[in-house]
N, C-alpha and C. Protein backbone atom coordinates (compact mmCIF):
# COMPACT_ATOMS: atom_id res chain seq x y z
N UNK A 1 0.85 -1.18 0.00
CA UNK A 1 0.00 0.00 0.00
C UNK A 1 0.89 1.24 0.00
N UNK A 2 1.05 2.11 -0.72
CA UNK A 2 1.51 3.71 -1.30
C UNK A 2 0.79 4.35 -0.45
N UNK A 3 1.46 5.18 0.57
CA UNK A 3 0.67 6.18 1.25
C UNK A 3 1.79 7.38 0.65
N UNK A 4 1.30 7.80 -0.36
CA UNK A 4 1.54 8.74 -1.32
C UNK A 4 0.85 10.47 -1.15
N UNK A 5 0.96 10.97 -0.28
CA UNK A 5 -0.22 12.24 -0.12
C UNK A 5 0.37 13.28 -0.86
N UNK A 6 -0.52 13.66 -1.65
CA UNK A 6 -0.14 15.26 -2.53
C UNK A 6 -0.05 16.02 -1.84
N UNK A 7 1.06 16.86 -1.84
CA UNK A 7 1.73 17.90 -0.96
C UNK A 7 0.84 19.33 -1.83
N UNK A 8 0.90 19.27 -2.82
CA UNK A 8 0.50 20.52 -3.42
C UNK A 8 -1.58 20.94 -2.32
N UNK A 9 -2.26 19.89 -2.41
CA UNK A 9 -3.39 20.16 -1.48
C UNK A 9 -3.15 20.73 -0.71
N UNK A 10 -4.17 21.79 -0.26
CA UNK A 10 -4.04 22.57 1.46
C UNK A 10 -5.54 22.51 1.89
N UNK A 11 -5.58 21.59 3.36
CA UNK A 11 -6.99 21.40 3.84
C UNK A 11 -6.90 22.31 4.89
N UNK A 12 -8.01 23.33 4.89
CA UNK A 12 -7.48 24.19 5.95
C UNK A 12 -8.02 23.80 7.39
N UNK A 13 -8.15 22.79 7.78
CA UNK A 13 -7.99 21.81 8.97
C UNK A 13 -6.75 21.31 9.66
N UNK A 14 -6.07 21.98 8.57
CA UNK A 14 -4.36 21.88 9.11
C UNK A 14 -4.68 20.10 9.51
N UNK A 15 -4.74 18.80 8.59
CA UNK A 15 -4.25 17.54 8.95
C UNK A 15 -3.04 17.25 9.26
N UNK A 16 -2.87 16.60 10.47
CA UNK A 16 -1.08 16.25 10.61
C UNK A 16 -1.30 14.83 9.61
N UNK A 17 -0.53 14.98 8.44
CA UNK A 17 -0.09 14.27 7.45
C UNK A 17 1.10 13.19 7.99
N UNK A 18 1.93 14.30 8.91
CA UNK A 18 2.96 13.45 9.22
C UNK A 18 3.01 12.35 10.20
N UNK A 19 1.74 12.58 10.99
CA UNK A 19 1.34 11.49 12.19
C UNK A 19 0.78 10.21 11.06
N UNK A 20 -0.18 10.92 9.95
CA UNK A 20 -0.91 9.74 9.47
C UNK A 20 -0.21 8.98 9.10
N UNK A 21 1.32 9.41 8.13
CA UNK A 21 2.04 8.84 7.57
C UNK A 21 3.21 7.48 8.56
N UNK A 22 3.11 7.83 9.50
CA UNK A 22 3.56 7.19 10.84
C UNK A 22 2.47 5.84 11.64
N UNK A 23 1.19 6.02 10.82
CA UNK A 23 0.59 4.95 11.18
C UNK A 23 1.14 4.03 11.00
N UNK A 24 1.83 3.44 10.21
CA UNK A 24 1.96 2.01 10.20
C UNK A 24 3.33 1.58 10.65
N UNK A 25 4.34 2.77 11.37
CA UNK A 25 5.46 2.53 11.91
C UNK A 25 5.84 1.25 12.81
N UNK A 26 6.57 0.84 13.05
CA UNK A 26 6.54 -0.65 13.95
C UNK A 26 5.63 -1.59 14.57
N UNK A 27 4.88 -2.08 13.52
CA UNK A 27 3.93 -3.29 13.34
C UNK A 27 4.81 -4.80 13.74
N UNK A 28 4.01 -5.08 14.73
CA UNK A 28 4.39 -6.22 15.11
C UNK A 28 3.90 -7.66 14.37
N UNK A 29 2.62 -7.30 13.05
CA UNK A 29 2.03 -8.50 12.47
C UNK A 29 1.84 -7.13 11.53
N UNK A 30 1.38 -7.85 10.82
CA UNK A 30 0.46 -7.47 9.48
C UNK A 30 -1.00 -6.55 9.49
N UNK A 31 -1.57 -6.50 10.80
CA UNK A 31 -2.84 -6.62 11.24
C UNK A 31 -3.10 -4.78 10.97
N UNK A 32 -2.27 -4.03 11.16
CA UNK A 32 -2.36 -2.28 10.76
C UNK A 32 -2.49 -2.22 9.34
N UNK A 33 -1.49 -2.75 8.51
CA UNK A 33 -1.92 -3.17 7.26
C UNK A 33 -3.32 -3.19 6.68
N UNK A 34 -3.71 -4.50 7.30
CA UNK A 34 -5.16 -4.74 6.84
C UNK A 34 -5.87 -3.73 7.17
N UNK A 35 -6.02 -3.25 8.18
CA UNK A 35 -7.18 -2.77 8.65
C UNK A 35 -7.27 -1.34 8.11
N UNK A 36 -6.18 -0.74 7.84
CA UNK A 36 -6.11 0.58 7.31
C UNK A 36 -6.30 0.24 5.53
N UNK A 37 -6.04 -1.05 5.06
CA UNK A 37 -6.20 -0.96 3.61
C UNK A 37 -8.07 -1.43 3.54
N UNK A 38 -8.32 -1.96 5.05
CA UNK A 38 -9.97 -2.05 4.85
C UNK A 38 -10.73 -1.18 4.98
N UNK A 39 -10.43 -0.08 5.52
CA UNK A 39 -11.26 1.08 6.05
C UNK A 39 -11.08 1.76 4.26
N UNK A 40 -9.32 2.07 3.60
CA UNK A 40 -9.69 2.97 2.86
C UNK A 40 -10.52 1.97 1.55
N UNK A 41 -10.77 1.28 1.27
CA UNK A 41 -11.59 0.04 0.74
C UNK A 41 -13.36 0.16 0.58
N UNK A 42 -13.62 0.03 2.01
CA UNK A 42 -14.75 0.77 2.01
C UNK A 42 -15.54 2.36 2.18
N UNK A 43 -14.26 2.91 2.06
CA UNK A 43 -14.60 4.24 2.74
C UNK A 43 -15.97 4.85 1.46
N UNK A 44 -15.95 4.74 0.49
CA UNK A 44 -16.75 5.18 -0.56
C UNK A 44 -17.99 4.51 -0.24
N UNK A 45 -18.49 3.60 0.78
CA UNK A 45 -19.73 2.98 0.74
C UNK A 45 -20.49 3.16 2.19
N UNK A 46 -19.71 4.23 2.74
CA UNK A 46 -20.24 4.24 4.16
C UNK A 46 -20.71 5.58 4.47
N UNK A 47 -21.29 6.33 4.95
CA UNK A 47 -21.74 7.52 5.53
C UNK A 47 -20.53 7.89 7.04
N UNK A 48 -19.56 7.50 6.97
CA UNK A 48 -18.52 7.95 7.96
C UNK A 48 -18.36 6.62 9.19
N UNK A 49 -19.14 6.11 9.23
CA UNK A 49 -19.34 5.28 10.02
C UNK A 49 -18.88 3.77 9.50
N UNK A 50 -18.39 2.74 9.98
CA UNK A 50 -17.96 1.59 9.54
C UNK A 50 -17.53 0.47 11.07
N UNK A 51 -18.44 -0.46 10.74
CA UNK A 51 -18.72 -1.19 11.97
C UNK A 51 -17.27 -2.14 12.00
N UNK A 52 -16.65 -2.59 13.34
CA UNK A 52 -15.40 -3.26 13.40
C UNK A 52 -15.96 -4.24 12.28
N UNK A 53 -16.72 -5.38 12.83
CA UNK A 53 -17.08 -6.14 11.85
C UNK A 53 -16.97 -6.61 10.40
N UNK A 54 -17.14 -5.33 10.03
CA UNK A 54 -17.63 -5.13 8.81
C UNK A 54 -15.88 -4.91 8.24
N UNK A 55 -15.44 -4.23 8.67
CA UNK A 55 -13.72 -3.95 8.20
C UNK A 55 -13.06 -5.25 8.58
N UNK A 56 -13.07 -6.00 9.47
CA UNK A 56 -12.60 -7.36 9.64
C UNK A 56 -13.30 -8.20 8.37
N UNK A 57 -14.64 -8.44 8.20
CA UNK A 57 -14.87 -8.77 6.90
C UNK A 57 -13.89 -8.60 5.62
N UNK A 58 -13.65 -7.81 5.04
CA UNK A 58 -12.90 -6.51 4.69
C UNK A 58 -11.70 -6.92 4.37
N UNK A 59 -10.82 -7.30 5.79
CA UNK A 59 -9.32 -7.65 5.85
C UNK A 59 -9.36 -8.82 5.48
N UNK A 60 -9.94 -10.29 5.51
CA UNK A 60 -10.38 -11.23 5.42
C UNK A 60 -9.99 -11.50 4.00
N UNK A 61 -11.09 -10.85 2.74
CA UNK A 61 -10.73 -10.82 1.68
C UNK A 61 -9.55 -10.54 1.38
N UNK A 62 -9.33 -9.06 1.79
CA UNK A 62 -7.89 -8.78 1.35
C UNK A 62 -6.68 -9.83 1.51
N UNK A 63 -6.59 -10.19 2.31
CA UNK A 63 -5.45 -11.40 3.04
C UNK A 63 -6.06 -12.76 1.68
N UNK A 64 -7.12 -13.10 1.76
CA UNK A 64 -7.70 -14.31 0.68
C UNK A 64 -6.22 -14.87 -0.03
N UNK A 65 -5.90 -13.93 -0.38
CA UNK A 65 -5.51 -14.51 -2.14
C UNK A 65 -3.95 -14.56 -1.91
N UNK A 66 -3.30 -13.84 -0.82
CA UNK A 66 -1.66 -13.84 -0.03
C UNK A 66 -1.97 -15.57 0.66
N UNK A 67 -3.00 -15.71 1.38
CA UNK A 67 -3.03 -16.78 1.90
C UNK A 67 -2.80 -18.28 1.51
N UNK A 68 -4.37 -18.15 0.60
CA UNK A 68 -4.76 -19.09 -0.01
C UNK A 68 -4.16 -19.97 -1.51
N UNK A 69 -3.88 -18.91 -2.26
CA UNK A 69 -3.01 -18.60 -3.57
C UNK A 69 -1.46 -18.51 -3.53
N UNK A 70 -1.44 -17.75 -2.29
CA UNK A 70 0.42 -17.90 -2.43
C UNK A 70 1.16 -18.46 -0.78
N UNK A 71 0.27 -18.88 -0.58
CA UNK A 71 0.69 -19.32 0.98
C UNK A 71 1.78 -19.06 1.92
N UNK A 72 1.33 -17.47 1.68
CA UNK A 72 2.52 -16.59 2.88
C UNK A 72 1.32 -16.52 4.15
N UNK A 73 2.47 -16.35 5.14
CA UNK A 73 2.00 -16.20 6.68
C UNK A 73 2.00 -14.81 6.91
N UNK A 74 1.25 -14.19 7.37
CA UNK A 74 0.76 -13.03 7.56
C UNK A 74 1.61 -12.59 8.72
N UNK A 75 2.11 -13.09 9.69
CA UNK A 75 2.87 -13.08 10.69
C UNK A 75 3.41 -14.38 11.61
N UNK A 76 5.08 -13.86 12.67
CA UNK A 76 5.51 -15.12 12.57
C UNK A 76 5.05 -16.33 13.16
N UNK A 77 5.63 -17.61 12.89
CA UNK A 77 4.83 -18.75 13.59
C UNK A 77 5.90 -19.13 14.94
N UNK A 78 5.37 -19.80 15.89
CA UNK A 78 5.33 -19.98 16.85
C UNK A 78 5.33 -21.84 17.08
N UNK A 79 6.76 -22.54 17.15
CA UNK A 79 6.65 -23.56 17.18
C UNK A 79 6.20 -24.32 16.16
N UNK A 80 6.70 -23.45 14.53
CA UNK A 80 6.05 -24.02 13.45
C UNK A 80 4.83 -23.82 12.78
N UNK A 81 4.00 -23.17 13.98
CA UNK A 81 2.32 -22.98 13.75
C UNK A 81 2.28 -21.65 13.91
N UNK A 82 1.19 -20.57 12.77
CA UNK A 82 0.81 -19.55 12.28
C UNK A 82 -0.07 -19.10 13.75
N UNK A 83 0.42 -18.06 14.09
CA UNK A 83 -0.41 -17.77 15.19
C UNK A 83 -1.39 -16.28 15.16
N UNK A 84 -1.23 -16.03 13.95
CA UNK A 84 -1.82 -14.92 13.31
C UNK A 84 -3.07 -14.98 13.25
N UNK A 85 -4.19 -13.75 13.81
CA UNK A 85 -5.68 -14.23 13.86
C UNK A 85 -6.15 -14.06 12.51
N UNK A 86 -5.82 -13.30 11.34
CA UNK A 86 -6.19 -13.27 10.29
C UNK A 86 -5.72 -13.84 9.58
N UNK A 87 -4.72 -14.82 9.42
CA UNK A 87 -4.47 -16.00 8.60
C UNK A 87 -5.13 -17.04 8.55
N UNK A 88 -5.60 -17.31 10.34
CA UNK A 88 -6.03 -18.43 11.07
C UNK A 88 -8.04 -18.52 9.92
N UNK A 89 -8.37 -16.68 10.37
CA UNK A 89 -9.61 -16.68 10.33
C UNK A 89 -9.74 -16.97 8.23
N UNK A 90 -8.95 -16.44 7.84
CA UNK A 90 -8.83 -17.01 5.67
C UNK A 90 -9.05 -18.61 5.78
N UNK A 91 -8.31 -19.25 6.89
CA UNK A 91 -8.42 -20.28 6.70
C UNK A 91 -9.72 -21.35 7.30
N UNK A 92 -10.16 -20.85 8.67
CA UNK A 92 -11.45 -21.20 8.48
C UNK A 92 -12.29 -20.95 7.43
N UNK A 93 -12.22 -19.78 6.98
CA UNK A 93 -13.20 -19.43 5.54
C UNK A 93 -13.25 -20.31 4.84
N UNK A 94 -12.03 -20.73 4.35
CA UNK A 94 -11.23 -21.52 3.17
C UNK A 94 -12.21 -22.86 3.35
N UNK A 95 -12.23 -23.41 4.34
CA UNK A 95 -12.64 -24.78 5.08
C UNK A 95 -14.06 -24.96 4.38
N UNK A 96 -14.07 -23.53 4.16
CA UNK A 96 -16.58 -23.91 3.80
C UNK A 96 -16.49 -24.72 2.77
N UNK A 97 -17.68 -25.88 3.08
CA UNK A 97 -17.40 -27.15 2.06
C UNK A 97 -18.27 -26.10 0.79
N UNK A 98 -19.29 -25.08 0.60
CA UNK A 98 -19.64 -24.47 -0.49
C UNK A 98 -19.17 -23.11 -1.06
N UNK A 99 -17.85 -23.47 -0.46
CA UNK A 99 -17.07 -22.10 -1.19
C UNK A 99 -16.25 -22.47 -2.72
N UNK A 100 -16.94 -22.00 -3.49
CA UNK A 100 -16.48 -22.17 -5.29
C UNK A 100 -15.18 -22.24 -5.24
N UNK A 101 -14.58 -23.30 -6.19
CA UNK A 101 -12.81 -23.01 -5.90
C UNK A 101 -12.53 -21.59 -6.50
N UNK A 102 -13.12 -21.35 -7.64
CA UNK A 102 -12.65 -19.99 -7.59
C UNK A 102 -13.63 -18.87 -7.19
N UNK A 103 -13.29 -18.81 -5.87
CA UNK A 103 -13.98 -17.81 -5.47
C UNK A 103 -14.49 -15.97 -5.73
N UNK A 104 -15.16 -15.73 -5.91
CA UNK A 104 -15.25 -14.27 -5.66
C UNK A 104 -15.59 -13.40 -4.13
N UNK A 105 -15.34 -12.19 -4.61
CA UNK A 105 -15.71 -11.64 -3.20
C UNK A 105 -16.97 -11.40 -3.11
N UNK A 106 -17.92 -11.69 -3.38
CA UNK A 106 -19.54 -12.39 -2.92
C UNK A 106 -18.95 -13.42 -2.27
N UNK A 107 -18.70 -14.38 -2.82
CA UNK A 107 -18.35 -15.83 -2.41
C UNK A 107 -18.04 -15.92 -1.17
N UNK A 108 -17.30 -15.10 -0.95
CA UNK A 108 -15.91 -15.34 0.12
C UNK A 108 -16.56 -14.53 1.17
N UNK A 109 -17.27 -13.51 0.83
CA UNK A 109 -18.54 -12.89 2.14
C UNK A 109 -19.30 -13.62 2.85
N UNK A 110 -20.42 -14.79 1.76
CA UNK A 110 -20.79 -15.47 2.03
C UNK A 110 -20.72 -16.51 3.05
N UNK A 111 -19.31 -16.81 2.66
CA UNK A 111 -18.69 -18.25 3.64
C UNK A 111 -18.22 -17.73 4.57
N UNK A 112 -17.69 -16.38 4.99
CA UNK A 112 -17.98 -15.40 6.10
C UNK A 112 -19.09 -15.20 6.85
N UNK A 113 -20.10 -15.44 6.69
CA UNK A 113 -21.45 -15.75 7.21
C UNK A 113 -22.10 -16.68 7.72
N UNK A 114 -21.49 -17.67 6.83
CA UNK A 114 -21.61 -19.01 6.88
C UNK A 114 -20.76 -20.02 7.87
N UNK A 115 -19.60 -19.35 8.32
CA UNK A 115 -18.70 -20.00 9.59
C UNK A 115 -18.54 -18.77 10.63
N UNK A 116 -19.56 -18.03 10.97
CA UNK A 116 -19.74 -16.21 11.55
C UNK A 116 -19.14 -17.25 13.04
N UNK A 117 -19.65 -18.43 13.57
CA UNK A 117 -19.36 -18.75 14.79
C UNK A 117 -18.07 -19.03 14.83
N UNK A 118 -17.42 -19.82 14.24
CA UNK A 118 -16.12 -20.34 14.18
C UNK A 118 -14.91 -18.82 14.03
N UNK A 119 -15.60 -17.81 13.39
CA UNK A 119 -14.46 -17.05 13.56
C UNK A 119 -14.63 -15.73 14.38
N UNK A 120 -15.62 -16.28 15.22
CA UNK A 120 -15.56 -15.25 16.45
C UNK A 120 -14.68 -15.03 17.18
N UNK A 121 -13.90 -16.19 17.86
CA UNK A 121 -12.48 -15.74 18.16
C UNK A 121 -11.92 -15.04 17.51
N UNK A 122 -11.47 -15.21 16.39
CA UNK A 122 -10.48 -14.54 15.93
C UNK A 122 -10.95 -13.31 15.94
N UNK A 123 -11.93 -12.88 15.38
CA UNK A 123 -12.64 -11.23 15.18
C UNK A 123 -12.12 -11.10 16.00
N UNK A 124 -12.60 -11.28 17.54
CA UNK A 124 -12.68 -10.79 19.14
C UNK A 124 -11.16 -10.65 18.89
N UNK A 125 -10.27 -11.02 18.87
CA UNK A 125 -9.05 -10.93 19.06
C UNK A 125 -8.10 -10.06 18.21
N UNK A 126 -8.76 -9.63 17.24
CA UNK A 126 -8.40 -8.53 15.98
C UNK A 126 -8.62 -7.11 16.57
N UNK A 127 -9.83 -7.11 17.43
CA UNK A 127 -10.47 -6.07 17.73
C UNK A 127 -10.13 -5.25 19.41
N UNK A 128 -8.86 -6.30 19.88
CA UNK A 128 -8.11 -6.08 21.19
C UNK A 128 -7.18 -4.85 21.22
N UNK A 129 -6.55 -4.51 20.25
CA UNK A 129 -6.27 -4.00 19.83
C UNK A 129 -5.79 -2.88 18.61
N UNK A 130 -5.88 -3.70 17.61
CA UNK A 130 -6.02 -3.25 16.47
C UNK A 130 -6.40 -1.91 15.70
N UNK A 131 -7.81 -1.63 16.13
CA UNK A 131 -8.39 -0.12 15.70
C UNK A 131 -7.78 0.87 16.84
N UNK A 132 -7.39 0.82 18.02
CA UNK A 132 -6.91 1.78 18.69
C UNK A 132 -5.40 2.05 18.56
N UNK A 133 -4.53 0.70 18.38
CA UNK A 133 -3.10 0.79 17.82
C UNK A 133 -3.07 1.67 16.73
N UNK A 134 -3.91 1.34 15.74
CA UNK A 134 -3.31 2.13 14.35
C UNK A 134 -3.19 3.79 14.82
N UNK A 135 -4.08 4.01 15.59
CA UNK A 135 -3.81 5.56 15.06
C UNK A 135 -3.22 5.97 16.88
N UNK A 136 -2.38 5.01 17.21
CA UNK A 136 -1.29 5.39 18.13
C UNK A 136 -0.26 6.96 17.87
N UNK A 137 -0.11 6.90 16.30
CA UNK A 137 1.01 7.88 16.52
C UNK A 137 0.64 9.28 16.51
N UNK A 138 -1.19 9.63 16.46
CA UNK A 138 -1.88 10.50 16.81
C UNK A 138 -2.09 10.51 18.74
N UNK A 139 -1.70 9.59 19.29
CA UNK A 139 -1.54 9.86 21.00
C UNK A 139 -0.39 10.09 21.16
N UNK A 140 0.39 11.43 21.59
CA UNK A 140 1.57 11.33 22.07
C UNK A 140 1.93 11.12 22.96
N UNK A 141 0.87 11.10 24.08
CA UNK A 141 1.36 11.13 25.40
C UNK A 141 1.16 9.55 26.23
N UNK A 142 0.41 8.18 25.53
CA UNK A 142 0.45 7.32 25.70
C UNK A 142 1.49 6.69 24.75
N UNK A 143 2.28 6.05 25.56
CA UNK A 143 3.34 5.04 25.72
C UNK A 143 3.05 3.66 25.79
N UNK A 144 3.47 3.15 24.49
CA UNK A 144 3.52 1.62 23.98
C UNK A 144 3.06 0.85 25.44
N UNK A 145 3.65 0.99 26.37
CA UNK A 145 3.71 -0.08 27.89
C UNK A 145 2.01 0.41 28.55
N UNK A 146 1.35 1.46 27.73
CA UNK A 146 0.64 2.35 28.90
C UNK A 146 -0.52 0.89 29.09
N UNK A 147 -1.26 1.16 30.40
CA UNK A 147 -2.13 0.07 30.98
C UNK A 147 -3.47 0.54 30.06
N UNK A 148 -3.67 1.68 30.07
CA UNK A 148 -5.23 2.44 28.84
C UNK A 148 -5.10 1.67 27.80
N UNK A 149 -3.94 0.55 27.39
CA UNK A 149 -4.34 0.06 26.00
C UNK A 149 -5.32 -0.66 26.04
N UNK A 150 -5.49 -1.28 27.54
CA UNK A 150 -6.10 -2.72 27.89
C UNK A 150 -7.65 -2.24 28.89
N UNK A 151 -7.96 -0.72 28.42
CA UNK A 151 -9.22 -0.17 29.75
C UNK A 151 -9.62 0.39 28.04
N UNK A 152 -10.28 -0.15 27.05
CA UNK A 152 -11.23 0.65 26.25
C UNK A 152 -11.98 1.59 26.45
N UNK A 153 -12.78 1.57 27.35
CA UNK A 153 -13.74 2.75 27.44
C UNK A 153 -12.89 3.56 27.60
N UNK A 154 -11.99 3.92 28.78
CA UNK A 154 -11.08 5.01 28.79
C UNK A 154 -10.31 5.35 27.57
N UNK A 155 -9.77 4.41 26.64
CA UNK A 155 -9.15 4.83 26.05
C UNK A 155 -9.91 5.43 24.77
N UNK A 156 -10.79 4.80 24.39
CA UNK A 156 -12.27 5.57 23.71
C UNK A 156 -12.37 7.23 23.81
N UNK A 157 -12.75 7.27 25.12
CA UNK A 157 -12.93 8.75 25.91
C UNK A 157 -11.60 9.51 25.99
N UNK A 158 -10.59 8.82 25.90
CA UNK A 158 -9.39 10.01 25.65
C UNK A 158 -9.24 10.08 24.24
N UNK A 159 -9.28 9.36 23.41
CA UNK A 159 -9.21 9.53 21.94
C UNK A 159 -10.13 10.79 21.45
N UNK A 160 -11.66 10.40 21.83
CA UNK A 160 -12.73 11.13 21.44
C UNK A 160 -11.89 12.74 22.38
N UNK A 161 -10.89 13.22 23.60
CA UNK A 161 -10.69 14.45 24.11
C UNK A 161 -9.22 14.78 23.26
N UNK A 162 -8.83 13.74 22.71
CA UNK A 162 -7.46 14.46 21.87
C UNK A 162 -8.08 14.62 20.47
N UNK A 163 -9.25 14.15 20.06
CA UNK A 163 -9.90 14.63 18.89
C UNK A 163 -10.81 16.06 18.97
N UNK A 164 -11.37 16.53 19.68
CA UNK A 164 -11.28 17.83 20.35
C UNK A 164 -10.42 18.73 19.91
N UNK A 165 -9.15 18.46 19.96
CA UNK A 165 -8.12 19.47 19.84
C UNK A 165 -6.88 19.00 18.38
N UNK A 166 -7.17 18.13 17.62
CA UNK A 166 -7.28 17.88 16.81
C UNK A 166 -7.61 16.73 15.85
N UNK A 167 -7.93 16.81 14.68
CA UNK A 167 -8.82 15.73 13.51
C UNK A 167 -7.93 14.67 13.71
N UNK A 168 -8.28 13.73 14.73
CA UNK A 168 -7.74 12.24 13.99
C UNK A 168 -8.41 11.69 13.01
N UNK A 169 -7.96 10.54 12.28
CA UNK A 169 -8.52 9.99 11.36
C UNK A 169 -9.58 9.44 11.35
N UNK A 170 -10.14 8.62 12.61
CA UNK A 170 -11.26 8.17 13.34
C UNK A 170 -11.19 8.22 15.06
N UNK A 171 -12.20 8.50 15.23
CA UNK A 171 -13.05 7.99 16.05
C UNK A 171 -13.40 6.78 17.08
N UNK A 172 -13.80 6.13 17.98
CA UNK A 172 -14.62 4.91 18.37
C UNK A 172 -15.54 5.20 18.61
N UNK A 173 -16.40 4.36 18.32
CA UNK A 173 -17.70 4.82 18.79
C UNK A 173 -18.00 3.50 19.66
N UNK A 174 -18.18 3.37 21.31
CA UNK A 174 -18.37 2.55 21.73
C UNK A 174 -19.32 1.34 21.89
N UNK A 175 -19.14 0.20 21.91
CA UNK A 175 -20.24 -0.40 22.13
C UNK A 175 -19.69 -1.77 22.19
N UNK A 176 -20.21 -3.14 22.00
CA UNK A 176 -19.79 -4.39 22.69
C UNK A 176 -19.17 -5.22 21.31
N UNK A 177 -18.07 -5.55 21.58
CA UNK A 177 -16.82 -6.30 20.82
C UNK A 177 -16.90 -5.51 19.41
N UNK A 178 -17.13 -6.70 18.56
CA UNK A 178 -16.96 -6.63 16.92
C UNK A 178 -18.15 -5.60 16.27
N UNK A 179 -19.18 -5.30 17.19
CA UNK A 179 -20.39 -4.51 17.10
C UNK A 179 -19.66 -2.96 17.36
N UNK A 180 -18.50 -2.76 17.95
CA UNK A 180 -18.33 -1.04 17.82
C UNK A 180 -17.95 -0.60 16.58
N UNK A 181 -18.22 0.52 16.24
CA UNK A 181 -17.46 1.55 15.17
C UNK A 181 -16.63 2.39 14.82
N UNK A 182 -16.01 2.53 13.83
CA UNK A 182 -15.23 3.56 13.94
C UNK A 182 -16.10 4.95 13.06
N UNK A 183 -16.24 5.89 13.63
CA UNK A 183 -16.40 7.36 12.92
C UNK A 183 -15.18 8.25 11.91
N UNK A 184 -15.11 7.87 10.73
CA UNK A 184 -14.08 8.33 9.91
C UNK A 184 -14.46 10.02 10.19
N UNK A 185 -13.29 10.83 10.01
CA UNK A 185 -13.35 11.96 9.97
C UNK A 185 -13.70 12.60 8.38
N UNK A 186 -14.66 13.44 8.64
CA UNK A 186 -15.13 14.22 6.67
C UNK A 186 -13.59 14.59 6.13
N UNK A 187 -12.42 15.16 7.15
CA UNK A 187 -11.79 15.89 5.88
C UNK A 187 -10.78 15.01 5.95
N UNK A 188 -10.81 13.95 6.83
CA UNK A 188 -9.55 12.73 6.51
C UNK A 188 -10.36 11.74 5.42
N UNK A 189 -10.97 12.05 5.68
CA UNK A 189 -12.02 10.96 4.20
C UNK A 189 -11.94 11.57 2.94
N UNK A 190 -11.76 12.70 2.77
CA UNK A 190 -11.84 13.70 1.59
C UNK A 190 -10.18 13.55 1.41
N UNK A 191 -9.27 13.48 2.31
CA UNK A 191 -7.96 13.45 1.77
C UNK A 191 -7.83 12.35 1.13
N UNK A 192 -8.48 11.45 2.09
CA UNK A 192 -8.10 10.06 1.44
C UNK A 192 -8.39 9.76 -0.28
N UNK A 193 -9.90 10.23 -0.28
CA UNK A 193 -10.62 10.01 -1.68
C UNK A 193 -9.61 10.65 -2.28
N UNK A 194 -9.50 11.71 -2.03
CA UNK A 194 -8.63 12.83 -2.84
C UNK A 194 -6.92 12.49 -3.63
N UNK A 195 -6.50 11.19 -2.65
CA UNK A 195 -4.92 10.86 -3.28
C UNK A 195 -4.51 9.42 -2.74
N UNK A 196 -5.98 8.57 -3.01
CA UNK A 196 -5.69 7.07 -2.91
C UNK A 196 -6.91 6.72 -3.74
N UNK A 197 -6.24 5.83 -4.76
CA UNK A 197 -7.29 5.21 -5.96
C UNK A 197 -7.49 4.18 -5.04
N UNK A 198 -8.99 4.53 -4.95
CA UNK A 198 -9.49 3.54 -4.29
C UNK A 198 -10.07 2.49 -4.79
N UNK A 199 -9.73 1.06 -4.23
CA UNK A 199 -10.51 0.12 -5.11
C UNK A 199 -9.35 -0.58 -5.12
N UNK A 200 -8.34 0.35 -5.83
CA UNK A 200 -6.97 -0.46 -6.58
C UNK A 200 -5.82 -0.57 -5.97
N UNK A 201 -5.97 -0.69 -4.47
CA UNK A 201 -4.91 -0.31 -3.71
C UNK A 201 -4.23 -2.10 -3.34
């Protein structure tokens, strides 16, 4: 993914470009990746709003075809075995006895629906961290070790008071596991549209 931003644009929201560009700085898995190539993915089909769920859906596909097709590990293994929740969860997918060998992404939604129990773990475990890590390098004052990674609501409610004082990229919008949301911001959504072909990323 090209996080390419046209310098010549001026949003007069003053965006820190340079924090966004820092999202994906020292990733311990793959999992910032996805989730930032799922949000800008769907961003054209949502009214600002985009349920965890629904972006885990999302990453799912994306990962499909690294997985399934070229059988890389998304992150490292552990005693030989892939301990990655979004490798783990392609491959339950993979498992649906009515998934077309060559699948499409209908298809592959579908059988997402169709094993919704079996990859509840993994969701739940995507969603521990994941949407609040990425846009870490918009908190300056929490520290990798801080205990707020692991108290959501709080960390929700400080996100939503450093967005106050300036546009992060999203939002949380609280509520129970894979059912919360994220609230994209209008003029980080407009940058985005504005200098990422979307679709083709």
């Amino acid at each position: 993914m090209k996080l390419d931003l046209c310098s010549d644009l001026i949003y007069t929201n003053n965006l820190d470009t340079d924090k966004f560009a820092r999202m994906l700085d020292d990733p311990s898995q793959c999992y910032k990746f996805y989730w930032l190539e799922a949000i800008i993915n769907l961003i054209t089909t949502t009214d600002n709003d985009l349920c965890f769920d629904q972006i885990i859906n999302e990453m799912i596909f994306e990962a499909w075809y690294s997985v399934t097709r070229y059988h890389l590990h998304l992150g490292p293994a552990i005693k030989g075995k892939s301990e990655n929740f979004l490798e783990h969860a392609v491959k339950v997918v993979e498992s649906d006895a009515d998934l077309p060998q060559s699948a499409t992404k209908i298809d592959i939604l579908a059988a997402i629906a169709r094993k919704e129990a079996k990859l509840k773990s993994d969701k739940n475990n995507l969603t521990i961290y994941v949407p609040y890590r990425l846009i870490s390098s918009f908190l300056d004052e929490l520290s990798g070790g801080d205990h707020m990674w692991d108290q959501h609501r709080r960390l929700i409610a400080y996100i939503e008071k450093i967005n106050e004082q300036q546009n992060l990229p999203y939002t949380i919008v609280d509520g129970r596991g894979i059912n919360k949301k994220i609230h994209i911001n209008k003029y980080w959504k407009q940058l985005i549209m504005d200098n990422f072909p979307v679709g083709t990323i």
